[in-house]
Each structure stands twice: as structure tokens, then as C-alpha cells.
C-alpha atoms as a PDB file:
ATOM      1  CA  UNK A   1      81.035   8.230   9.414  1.00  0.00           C
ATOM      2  CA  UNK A   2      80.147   5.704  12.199  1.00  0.00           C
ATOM      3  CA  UNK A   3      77.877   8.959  13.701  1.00  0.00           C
ATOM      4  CA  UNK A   4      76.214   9.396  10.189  1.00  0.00           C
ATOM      5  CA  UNK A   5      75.603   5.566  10.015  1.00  0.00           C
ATOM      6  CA  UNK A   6      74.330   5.625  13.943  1.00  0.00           C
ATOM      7  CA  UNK A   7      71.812   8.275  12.985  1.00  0.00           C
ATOM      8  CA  UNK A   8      70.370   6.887   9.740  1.00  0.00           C
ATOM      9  CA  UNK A   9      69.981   3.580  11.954  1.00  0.00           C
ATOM     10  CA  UNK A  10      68.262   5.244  15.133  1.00  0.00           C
ATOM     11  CA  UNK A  11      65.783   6.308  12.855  1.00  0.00           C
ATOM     12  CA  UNK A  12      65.282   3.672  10.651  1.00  0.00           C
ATOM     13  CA  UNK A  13      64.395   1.964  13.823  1.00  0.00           C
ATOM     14  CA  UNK A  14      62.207   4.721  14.693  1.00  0.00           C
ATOM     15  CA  UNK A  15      59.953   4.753  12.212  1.00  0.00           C
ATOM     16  CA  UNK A  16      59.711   0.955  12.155  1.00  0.00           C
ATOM     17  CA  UNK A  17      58.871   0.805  15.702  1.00  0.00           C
ATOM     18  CA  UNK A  18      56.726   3.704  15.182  1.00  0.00           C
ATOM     19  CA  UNK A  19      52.750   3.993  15.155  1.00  0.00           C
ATOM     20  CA  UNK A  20      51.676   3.896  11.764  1.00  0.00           C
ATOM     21  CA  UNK A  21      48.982   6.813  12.172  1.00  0.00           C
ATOM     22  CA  UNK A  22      47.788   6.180   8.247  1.00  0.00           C
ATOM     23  CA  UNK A  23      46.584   2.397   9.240  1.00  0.00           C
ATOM     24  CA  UNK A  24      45.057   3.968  12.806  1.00  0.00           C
ATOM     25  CA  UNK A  25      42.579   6.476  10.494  1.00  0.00           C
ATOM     26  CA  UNK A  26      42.278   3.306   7.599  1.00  0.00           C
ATOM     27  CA  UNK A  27      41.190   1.784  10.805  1.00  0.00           C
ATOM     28  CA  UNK A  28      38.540   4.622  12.212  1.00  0.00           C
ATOM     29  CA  UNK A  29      37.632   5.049   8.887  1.00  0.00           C
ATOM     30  CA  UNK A  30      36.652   1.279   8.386  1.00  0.00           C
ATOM     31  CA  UNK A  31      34.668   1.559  11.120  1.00  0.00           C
ATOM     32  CA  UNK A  32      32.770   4.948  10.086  1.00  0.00           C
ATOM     33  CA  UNK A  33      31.963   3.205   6.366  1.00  0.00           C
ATOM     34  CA  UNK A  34      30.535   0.286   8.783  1.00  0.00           C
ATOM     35  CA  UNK A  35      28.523   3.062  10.424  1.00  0.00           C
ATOM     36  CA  UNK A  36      27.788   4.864   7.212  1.00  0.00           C
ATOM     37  CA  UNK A  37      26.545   1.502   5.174  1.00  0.00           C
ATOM     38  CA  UNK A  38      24.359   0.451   7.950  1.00  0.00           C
ATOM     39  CA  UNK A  39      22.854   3.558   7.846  1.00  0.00           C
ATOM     40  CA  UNK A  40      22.235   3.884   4.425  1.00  0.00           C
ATOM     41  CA  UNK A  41      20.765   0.169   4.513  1.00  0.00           C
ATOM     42  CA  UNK A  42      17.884   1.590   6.758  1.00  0.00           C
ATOM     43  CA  UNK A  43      17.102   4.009   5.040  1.00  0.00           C
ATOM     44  CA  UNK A  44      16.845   1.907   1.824  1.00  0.00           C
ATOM     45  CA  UNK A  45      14.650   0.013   3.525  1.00  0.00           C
ATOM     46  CA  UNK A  46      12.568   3.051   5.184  1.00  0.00           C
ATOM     47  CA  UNK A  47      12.574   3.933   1.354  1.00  0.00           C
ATOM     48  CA  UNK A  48      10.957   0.491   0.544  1.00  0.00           C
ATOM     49  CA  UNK A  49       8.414   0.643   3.235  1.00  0.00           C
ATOM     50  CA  UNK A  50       7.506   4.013   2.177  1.00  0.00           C
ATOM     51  CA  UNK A  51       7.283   2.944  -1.839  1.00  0.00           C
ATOM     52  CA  UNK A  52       4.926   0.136  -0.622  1.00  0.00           C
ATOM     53  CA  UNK A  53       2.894   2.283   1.522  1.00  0.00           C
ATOM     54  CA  UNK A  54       2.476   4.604  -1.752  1.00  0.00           C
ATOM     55  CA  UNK A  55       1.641   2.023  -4.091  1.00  0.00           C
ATOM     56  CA  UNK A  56      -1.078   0.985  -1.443  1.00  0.00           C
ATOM     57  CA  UNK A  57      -2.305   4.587  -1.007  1.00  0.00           C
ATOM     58  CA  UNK A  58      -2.316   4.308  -4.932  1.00  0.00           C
ATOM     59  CA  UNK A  59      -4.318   1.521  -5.220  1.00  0.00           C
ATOM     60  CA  UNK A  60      -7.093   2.257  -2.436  1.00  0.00           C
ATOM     61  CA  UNK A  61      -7.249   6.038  -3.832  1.00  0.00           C
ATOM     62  CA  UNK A  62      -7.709   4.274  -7.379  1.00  0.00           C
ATOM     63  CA  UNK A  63     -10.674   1.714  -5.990  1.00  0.00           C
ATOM     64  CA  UNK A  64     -12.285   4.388  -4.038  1.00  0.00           C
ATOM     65  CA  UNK A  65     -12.668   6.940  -7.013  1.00  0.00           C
ATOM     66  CA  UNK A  66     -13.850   3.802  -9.188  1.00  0.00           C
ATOM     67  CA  UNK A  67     -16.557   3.248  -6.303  1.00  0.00           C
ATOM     68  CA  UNK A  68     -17.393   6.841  -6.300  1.00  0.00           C
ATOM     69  CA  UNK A  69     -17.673   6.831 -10.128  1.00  0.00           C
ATOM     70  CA  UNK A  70     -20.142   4.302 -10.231  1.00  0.00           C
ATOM     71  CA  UNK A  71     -22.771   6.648  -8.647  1.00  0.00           C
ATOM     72  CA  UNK A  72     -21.259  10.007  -9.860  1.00  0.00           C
ATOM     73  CA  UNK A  73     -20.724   9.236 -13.458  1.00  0.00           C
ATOM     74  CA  UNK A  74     -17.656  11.964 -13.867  1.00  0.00           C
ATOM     75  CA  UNK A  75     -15.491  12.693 -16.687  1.00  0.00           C
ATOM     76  CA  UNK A  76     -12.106  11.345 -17.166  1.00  0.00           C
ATOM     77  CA  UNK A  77     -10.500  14.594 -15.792  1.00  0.00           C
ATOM     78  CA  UNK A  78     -13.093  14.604 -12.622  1.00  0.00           C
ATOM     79  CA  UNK A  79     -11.934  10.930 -12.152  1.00  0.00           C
ATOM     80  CA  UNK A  80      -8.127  11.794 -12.429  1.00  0.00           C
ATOM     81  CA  UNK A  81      -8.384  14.861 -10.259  1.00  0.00           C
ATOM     82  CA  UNK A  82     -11.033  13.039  -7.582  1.00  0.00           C
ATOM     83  CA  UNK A  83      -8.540  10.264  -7.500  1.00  0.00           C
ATOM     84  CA  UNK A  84      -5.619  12.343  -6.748  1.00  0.00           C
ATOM     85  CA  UNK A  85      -7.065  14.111  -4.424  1.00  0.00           C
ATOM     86  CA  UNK A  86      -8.557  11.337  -2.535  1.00  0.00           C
ATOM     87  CA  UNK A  87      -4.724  10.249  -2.787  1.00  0.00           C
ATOM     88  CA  UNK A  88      -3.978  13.251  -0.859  1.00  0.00           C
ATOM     89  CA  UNK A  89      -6.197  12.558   1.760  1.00  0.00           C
ATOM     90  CA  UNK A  90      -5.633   9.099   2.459  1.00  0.00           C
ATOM     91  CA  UNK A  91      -2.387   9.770   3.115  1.00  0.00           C
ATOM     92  CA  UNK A  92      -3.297  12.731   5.740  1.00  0.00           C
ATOM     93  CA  UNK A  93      -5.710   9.759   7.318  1.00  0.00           C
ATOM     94  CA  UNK A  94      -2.745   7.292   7.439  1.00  0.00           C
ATOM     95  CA  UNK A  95      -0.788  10.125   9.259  1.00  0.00           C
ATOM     96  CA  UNK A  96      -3.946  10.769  11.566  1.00  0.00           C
ATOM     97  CA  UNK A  97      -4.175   7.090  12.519  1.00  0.00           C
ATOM     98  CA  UNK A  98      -0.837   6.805  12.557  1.00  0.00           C
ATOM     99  CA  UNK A  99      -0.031   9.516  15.858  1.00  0.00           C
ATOM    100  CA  UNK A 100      -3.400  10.241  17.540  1.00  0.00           C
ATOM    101  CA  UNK A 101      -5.823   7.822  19.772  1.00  0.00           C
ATOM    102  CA  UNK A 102      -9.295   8.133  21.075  1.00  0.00           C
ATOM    103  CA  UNK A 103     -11.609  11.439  20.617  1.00  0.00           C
ATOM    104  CA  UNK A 104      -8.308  13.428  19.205  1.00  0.00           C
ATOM    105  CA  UNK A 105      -7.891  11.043  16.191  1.00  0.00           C
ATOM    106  CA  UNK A 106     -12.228  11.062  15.734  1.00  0.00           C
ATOM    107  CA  UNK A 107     -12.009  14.839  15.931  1.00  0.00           C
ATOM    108  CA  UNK A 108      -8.662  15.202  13.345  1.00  0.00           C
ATOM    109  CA  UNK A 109     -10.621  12.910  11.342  1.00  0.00           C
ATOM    110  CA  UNK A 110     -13.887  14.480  11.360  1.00  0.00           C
ATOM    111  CA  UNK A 111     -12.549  18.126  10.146  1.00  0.00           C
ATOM    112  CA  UNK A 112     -10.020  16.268   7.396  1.00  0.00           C
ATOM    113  CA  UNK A 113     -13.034  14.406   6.029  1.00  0.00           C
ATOM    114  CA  UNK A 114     -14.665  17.982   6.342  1.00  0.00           C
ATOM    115  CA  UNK A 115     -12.021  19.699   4.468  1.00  0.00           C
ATOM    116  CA  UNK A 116     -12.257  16.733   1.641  1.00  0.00           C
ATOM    117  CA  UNK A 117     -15.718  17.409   1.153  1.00  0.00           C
ATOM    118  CA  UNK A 118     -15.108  20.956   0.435  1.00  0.00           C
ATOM    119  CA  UNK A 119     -12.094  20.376  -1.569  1.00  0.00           C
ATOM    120  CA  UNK A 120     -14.200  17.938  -4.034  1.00  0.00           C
ATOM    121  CA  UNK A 121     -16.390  20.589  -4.629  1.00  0.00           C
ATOM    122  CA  UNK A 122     -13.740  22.439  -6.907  1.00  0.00           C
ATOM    123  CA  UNK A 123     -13.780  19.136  -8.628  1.00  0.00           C
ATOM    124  CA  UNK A 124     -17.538  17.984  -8.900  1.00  0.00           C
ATOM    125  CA  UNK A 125     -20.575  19.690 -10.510  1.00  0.00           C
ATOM    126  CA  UNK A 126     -23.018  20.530  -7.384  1.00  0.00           C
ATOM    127  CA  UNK A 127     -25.322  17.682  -8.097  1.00  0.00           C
ATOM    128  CA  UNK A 128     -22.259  15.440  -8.036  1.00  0.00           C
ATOM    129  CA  UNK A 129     -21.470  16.998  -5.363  1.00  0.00           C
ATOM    130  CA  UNK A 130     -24.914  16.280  -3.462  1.00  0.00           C
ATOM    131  CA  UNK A 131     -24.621  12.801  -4.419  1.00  0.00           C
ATOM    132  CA  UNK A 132     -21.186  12.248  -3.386  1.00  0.00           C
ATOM    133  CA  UNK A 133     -22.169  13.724   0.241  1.00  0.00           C
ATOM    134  CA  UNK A 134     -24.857  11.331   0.287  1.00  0.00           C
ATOM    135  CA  UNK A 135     -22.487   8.264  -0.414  1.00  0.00           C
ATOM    136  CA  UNK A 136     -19.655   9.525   1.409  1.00  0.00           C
ATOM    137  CA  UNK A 137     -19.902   7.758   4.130  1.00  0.00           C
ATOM    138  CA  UNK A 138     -21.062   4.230   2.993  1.00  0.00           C
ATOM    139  CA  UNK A 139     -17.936   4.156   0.948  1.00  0.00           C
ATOM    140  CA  UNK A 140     -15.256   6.229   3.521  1.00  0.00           C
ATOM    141  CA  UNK A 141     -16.687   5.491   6.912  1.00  0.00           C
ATOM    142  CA  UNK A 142     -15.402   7.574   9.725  1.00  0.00           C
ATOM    143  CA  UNK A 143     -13.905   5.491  12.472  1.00  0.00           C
ATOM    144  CA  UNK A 144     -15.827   5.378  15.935  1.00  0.00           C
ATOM    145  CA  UNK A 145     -14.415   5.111  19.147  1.00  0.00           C
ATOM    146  CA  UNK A 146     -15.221   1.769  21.742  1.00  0.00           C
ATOM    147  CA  UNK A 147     -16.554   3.497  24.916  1.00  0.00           C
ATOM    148  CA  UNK A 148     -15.059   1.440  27.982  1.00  0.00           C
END
């Protein structure tokens, strides 16, 4: 009996004295939520830049069609389709200005206003169209570069 009792002690004891290995991975775990909500919390706020940079893009695209419209007299559906597409390309621009300097960022910006041009002519009637070339660049100036 005193062996049985000696046992049951010794590992009572044990597993007291042991390492609790369910509070060690609590632990790591704690400190991979920490890693995981801090993570998420950038992104919600890369999320937040990015719905503000949108609503922006929005709004310009929206004021630029309305300045367009004032010379090109087009329908509603012209006007929701310009201003979508003019969406579309502002956002290219921000992406242009955003990674390229000097002469690369001119040319890049040069062919996309190109390629708008040609794209708003599935859009506009072809004196619209003539118009809207002529106007272009009073209301979407191409950016020039400083010569040092």
C-alpha cells in the first residue's frame, strides 16, 4: 500500500511541478493574435486610405466630365460612360505619378492620355470627338518636366 501511495504522490508532484505546455501555446498564441490584430489594423487603414483615394478619383472624374460637358453637350449615357471612363484613367495617372519620375512618367503619360483619346471615341459622336481633342488639354494638362 505505502508503494501504491508513494507512486500516486511522485506523480502528483510531477505534474504540479511540471511545465504546463497548454499555458506555453495560450502564451505563443497571445502573442500571434497581437501579431494578427496589428496586422489587420493596417490594413483597415490601407483600406481607408484607399476608400478616400476613390471617393477623390470619384469626385475629380465627376468635375472633369461636368467641364467637358459644358462644351460637348452629351447625353446622359455619354456623360455616365465619359465619366467612368475618365474614372479609369485617373486612376492609371495616379499610378503613373505615383512610380515613375522625369521623361519616363512624361512619356507613360503621353501614350495613356493617347489611349484615352481613342477610347472616348467609342463614347463620343466624331464632332464631339473633335471638340473634345481641342479642349483636352486646357482641361487635363499633361505635366512637363523642369529642365535643370
Amino acid at each position: 500500500m505505502k508503494k501504491i501511495l508513494t507512486i500516486i504522490a511522485f506523480f502528483i508532484t510531477t505534474s504540479i511541478f511540471a511545465q504546463d505546455t497548454f499555458t506555453q501555446k495560450h502564451s505563443e498564441q497571445a502573442h500571434e493574435d497581437q501579431k494578427m490584430d496589428r496586422m489587420l489594423s493596417e490594413l483597415e487603414q490601407a483600406e481607408n486610405r484607399m476608400e478616400e483615394l476613390n471617393e477623390k478619383l470619384d469626385k475629380r472624374a465627376t468635375e472633369i466630365a461636368k467641364a467637358y460637358d459644358k462644351q460637348l453637350e452629351m447625353t446622359t449615357k455619354q456623360f455616365i460612360l465619359f465619366e467612368k471612363k475618365v474614372e479609369e484613367f485617373l486612376i492609371t495617372r495616379n499610378k503613373i505619378e505615383n512610380n515613375f519620375t522625369g521623361k519616363n512618367k512624361l512619356a507613360k503619360l503621353y501614350n495613356m492620355q493617347r489611349e484615352e483619346t481613342a477610347e472616348m471615341a467609342d463614347i463620343l459622336t466624331s464632332i464631339q470627338l473633335d471638340v473634345y481633342k481641342q479642349i483636352k488639354d486646357d482641361i487635363q494638362p499633361l505635366e512637363t518636366i523642369n529642365k535643370k
